[in-house]
C-alpha atoms as a PDB file:
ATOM      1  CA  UNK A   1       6.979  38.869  17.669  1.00  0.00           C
ATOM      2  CA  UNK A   2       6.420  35.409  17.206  1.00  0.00           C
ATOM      3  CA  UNK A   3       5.802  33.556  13.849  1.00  0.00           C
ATOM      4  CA  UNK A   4       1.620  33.195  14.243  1.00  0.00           C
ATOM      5  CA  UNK A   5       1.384  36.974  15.235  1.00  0.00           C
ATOM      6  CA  UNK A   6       2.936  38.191  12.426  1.00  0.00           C
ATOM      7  CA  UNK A   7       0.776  35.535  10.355  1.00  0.00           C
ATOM      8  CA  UNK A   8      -2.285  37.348  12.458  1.00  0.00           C
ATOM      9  CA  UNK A   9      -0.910  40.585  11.406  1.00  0.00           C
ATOM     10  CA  UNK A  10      -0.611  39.778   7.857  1.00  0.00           C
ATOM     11  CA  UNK A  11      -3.783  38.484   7.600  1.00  0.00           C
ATOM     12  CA  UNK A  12      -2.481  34.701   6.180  1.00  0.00           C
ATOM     13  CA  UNK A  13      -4.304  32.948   8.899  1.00  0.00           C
ATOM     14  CA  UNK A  14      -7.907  33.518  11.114  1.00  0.00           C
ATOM     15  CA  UNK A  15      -7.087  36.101  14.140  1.00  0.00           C
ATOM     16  CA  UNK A  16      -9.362  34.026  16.398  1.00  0.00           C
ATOM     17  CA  UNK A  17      -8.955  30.370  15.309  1.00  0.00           C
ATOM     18  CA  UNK A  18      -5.418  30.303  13.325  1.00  0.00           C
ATOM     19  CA  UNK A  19      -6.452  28.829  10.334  1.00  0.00           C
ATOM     20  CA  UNK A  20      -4.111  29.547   7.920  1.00  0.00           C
ATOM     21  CA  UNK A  21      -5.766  31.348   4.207  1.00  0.00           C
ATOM     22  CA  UNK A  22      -4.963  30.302   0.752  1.00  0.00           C
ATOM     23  CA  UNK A  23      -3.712  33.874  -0.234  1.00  0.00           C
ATOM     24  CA  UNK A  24      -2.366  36.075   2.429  1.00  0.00           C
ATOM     25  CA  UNK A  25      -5.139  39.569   3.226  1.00  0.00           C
ATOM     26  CA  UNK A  26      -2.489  41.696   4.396  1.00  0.00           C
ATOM     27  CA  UNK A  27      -4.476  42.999   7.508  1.00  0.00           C
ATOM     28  CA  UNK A  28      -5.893  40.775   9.947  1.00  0.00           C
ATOM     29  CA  UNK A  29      -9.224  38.958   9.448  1.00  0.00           C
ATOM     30  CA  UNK A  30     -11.328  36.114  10.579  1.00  0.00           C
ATOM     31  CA  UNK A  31     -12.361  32.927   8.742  1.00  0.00           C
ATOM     32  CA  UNK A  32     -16.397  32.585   7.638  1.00  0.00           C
ATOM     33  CA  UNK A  33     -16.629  30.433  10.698  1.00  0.00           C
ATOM     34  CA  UNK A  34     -15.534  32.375  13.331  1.00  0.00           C
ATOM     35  CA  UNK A  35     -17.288  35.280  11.854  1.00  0.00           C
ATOM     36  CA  UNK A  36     -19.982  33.568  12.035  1.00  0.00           C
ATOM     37  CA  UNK A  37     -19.894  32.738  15.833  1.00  0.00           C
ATOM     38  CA  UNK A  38     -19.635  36.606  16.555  1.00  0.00           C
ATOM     39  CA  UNK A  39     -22.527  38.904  17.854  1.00  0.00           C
ATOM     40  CA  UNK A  40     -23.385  41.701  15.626  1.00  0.00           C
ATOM     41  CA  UNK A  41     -21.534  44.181  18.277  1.00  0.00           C
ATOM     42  CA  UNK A  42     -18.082  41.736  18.012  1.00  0.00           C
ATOM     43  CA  UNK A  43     -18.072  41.846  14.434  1.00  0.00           C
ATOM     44  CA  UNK A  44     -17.225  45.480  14.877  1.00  0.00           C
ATOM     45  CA  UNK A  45     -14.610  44.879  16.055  1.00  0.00           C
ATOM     46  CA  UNK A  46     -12.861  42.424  12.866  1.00  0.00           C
ATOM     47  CA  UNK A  47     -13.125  42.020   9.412  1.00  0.00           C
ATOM     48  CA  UNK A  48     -14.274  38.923   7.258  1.00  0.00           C
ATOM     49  CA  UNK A  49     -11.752  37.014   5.459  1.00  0.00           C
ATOM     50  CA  UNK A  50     -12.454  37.360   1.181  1.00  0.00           C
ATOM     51  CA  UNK A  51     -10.136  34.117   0.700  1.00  0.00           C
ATOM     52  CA  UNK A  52     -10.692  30.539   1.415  1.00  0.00           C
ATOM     53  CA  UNK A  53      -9.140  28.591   3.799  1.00  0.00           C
ATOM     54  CA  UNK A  54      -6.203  26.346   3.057  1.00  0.00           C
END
């Protein structure tokens, strides 16, 4: 895979927008933003970042 999908993966950047986290999650999560911007039956489907954003 390519460099940003394993970043994805790894949860060290936002699976939807590609900001990149201050500490890596280690599965893959949104940013507060994007989670924000999802209906309730979306959000479902990810998990919220617990870090900030770099």
């Amino acid at each position: 895979m390519g460099q940003i999908a394993d970043d994805i993966i790894q949860g060290r950047c936002c699976s939807l927008c590609n900001i990149y986290f201050v500490e890596e999650h280690f599965y893959p999560v949104v940013c507060e933003d994007c989670w924000a911007d999802l209906t309730n039956a979306e959000k479902q489907g990810y998990e919220k970042a617990i870090y900030e954003e770099e």
